[in-house]
Protein backbone atom coordinates (compact mmCIF):
# COMPACT_ATOMS: atom_id res chain seq x y z
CA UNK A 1 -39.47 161.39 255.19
CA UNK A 2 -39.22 160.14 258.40
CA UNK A 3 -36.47 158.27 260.23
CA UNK A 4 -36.50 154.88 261.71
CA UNK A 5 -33.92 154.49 264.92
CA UNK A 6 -32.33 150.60 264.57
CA UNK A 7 -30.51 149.61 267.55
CA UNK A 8 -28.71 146.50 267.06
CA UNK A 9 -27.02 143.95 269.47
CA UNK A 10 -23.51 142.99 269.18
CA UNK A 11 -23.00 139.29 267.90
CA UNK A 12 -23.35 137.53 270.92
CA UNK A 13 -25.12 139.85 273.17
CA UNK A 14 -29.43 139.68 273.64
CA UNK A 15 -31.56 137.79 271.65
CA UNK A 16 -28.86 137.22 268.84
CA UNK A 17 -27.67 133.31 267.94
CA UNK A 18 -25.45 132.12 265.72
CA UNK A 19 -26.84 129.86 263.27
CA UNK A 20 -24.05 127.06 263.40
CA UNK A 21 -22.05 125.81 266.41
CA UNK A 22 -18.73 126.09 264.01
CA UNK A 23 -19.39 129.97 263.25
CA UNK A 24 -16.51 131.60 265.39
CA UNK A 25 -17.15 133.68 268.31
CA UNK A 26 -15.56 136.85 266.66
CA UNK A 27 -15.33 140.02 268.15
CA UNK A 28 -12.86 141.43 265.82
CA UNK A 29 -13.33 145.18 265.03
CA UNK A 30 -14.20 145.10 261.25
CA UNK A 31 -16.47 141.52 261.81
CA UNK A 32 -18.48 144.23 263.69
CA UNK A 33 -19.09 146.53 261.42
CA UNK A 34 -19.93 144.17 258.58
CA UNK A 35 -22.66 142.55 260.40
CA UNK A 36 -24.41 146.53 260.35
CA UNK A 37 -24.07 146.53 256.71
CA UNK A 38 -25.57 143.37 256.43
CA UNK A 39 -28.10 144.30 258.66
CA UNK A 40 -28.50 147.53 256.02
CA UNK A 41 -28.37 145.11 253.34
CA UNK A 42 -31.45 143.17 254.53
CA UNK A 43 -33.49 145.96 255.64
CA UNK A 44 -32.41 147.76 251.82
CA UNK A 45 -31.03 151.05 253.71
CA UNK A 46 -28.50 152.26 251.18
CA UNK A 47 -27.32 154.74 253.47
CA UNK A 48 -27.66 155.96 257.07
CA UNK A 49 -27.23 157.89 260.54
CA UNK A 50 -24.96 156.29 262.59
CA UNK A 51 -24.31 156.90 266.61
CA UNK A 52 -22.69 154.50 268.80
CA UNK A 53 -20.61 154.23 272.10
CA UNK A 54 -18.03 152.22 273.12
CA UNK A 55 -17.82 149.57 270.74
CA UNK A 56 -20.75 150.86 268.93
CA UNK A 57 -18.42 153.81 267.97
CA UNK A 58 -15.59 151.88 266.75
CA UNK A 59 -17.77 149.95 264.56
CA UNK A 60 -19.12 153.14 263.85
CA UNK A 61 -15.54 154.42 262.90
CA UNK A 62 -15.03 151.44 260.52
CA UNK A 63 -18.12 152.27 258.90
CA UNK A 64 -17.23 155.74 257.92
CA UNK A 65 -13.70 154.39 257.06
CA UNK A 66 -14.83 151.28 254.81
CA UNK A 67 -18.25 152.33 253.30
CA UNK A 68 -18.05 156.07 253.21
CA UNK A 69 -21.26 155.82 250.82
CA UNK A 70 -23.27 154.26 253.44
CA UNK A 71 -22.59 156.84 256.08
CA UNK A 72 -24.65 159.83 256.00
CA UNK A 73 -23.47 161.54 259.75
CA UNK A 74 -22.20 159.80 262.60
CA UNK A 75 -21.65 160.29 266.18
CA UNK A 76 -18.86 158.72 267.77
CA UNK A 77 -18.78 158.97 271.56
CA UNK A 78 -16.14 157.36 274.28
CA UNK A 79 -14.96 154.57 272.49
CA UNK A 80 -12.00 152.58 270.75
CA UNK A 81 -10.78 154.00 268.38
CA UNK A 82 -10.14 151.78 264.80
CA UNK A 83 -7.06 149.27 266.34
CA UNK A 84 -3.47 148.70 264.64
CA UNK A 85 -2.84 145.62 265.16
CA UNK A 86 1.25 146.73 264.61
CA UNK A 87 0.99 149.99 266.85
CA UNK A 88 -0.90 147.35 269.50
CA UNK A 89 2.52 145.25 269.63
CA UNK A 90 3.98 148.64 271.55
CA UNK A 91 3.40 148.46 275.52
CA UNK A 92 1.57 151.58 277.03
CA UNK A 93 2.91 152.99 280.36
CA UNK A 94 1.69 151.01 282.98
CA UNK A 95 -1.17 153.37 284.31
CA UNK A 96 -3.00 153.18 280.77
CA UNK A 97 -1.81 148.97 280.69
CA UNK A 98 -3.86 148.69 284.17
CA UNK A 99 -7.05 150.02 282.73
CA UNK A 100 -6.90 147.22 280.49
CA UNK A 101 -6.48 144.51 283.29
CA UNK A 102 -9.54 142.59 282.46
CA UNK A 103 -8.34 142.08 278.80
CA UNK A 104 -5.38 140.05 280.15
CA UNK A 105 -7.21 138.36 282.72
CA UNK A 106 -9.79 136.86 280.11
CA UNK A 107 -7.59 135.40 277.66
CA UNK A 108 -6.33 133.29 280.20
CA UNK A 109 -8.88 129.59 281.05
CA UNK A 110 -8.79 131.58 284.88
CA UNK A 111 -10.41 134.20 283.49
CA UNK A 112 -12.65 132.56 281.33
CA UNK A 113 -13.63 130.34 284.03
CA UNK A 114 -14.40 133.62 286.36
CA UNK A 115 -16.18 135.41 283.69
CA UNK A 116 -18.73 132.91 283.36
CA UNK A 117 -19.18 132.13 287.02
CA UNK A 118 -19.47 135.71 287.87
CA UNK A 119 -20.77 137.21 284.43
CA UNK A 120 -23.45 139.48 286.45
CA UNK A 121 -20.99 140.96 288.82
CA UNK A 122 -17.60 141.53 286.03
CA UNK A 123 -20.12 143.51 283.83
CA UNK A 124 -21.48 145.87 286.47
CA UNK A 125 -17.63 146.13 287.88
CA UNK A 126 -16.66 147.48 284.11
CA UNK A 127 -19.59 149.77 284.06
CA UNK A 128 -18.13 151.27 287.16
CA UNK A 129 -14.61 151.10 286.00
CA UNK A 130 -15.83 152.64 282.69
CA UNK A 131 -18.09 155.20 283.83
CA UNK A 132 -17.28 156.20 287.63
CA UNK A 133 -19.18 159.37 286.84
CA UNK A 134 -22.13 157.81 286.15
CA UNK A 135 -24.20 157.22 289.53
CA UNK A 136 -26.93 154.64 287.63
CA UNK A 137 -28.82 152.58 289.56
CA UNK A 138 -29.23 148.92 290.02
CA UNK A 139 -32.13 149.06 287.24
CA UNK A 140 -30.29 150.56 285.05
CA UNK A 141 -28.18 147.60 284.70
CA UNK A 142 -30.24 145.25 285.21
CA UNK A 143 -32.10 146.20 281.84
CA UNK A 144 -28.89 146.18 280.28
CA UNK A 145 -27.63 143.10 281.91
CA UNK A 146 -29.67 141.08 280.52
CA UNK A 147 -28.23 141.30 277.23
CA UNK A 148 -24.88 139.25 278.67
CA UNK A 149 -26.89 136.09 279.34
CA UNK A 150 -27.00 134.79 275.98
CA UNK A 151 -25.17 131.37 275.35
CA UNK A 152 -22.67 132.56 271.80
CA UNK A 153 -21.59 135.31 274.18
């Protein structure tokens, strides 16, 4: 049998739309993963092969957590890790609080504000941030960065 590779956006991201202005923007970890096995549910793929980074491997993780009979294998490469909510009311030391500077600075109407004026630019500024080993080029992103101009993002 052969295998079929499915590789989703994120709610929000590409050609994905929500289907009703009052549908909350959501990004909470375990919304995520839901919307794959909803996705499985509608394609009738009991169970599967799962890789994903970043985000992709948090959702991922909640997968294999929550529906251990829908996870054949997974890969799981450089990303968050399922969050505590209680063990996320505990300060890091201020090196590891700095990498998460853009966090702050968007849950403030400032950052909100800056975000959408400068969407193009914050994105490829993570991706550095992120990745400083990675040397890609300006097409690189630019195929990806298309995916942040969608209007639920």
């Amino acid at each position: 049998a052969g295998y079929r590779v499915i590789a989703p956006y994120l709610r929000g991201y590409g050609t994905t739309r929500f289907l009703s202005a009052d549908t909350p923007r959501n990004g909470q970890q375990a919304v995520v993963a839901v919307d794959i096995i909803a996705l499985m549910d509608a394609l009738k793929i009991d169970k599967a092969i799962f890789g994903g980074f970043d985000w992709g491997a948090r959702t991922v993780n909640i997968i294999a957590a929550l529906w251990p009979e829908r996870c054949k294998a997974m890969v799981s490469v450089s990303g968050y890790l399922i969050g505590s909510q209680e063990a996320n009311r505990t300060p890091l030391p201020p090196k590891a609080e700095q990498a998460w500077w853009y966090q702050f600075y968007f849950a403030t109407e400032r950052g909100a504000a800056g975000y959408e004026a400068n969407r193009h630019d914050f994105n490829k500024l993570i991706w550095h941030t992120a990745s400083p080993k990675w040397n890609f080029d300006d097409a690189t992103f630019e195929r990806s960065a298309q995916s942040f101009n969608n209007p639920d993002h």
